[in-house]
Protein backbone atom coordinates (compact mmCIF):
# COMPACT_ATOMS: atom_id res chain seq x y z
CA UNK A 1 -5.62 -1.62 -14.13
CA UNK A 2 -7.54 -4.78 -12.67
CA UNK A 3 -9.49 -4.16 -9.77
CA UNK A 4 -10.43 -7.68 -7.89
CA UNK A 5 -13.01 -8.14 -5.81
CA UNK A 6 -14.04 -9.71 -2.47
CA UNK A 7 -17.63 -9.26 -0.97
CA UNK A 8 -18.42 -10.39 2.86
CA UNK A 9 -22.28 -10.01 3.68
CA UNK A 10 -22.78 -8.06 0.59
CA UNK A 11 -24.77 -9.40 -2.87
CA UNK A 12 -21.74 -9.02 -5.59
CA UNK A 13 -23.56 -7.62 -8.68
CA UNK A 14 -21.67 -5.89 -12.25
CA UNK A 15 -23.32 -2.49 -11.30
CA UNK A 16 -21.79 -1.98 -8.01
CA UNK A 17 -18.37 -3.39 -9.50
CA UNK A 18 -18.70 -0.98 -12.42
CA UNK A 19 -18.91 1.88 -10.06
CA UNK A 20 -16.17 0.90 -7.83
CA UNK A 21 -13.43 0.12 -10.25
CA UNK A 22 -14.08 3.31 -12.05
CA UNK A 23 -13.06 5.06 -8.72
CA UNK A 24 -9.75 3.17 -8.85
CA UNK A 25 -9.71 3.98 -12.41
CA UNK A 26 -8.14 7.42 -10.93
CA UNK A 27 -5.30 5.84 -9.98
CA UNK A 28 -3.85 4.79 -13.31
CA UNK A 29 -1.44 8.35 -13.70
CA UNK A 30 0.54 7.11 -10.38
CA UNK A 31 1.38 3.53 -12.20
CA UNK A 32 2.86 4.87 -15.50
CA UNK A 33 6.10 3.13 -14.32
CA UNK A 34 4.73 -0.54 -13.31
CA UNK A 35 4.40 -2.93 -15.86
CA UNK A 36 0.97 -3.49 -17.14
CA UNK A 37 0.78 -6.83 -15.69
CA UNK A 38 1.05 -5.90 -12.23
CA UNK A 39 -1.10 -3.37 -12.28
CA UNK A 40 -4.03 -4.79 -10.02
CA UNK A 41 -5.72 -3.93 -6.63
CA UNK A 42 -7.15 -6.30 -4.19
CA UNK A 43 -10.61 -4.90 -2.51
CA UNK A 44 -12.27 -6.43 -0.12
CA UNK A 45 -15.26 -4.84 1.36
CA UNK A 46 -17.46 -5.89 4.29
CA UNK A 47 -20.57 -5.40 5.48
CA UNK A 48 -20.89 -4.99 9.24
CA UNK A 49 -24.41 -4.72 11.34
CA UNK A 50 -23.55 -1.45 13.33
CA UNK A 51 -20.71 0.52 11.88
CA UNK A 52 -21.21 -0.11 7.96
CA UNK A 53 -19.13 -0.88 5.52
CA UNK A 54 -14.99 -1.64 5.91
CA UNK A 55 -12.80 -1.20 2.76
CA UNK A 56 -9.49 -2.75 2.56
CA UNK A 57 -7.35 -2.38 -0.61
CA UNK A 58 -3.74 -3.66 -1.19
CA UNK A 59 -1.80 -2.70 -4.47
CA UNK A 60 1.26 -5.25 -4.95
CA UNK A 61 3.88 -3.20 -6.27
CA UNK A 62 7.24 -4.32 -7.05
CA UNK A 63 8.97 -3.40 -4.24
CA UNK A 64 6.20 -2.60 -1.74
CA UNK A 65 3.19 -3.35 -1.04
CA UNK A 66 0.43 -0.26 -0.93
CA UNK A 67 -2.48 -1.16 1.52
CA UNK A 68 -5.59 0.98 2.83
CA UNK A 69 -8.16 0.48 5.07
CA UNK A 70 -10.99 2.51 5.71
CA UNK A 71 -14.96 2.31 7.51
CA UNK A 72 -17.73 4.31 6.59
CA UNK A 73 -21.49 4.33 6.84
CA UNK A 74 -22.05 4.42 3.00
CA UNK A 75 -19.75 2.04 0.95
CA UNK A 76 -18.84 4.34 -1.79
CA UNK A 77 -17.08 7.52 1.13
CA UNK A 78 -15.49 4.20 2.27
CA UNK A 79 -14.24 3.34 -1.21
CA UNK A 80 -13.48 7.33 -1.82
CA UNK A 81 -11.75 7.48 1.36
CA UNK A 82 -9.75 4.62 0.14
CA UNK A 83 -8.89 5.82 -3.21
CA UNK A 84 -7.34 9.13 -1.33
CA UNK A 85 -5.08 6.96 0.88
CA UNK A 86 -4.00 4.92 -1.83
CA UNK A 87 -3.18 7.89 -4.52
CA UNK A 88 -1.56 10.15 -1.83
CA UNK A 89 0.91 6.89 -0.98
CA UNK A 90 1.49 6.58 -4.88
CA UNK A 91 1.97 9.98 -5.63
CA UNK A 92 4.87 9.99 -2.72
CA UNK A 93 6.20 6.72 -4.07
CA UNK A 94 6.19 8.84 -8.02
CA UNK A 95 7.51 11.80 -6.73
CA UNK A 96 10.58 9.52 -5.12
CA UNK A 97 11.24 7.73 -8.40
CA UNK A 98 11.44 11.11 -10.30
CA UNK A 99 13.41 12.38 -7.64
CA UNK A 100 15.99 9.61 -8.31
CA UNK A 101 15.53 10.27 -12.07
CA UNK A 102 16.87 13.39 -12.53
């Protein structure tokens, strides 16, 4: 899957990109049934003075769109809390195609 980034306030650097995609990395077993080439998620995270960080993740899927948004003191709860959302709507969306299936 491609993750794409967007930073607001925030000093983009490879580490912190390394650790964040391989949190989306998780969500790979939900997308078994998407073509390869639209496998991507949009993240944009920003940086705000007195409540953090905000995450905001959108998954274009054929058919629907998956989005997330979450705020958090430290970036990567943000980013986990994000990750949740996002599998919990896949796995309903997968459970719905298999249920269709057979």
């Amino acid at each position: 899957m491609r993750v794409a980034f967007s930073f607001d306030d925030i000093a983009d650097n490879q580490d912190l990109k390394e650790k964040l995609s391989g949190k989306f990395s998780s969500l790979d077993k939900f997308l078994t049934h998407v073509p390869p080439d639209l496998q991507q998620v949009n993240v944009r995270v920003t940086k705000g003075s007195r409540w953090g960080y905000a995450v905001a993740a959108s998954m274009p899927l054929p058919k629907r769109e998956v989005v997330a948004e979450a705020e958090d003191k430290d970036l990567l709860t943000a980013v986990d809390l994000i990750v949740n959302k996002l599998s919990a709507e896949l796995r309903k969306r997968w459970e719905k195609l298999r249920a269709r299936r057979g």
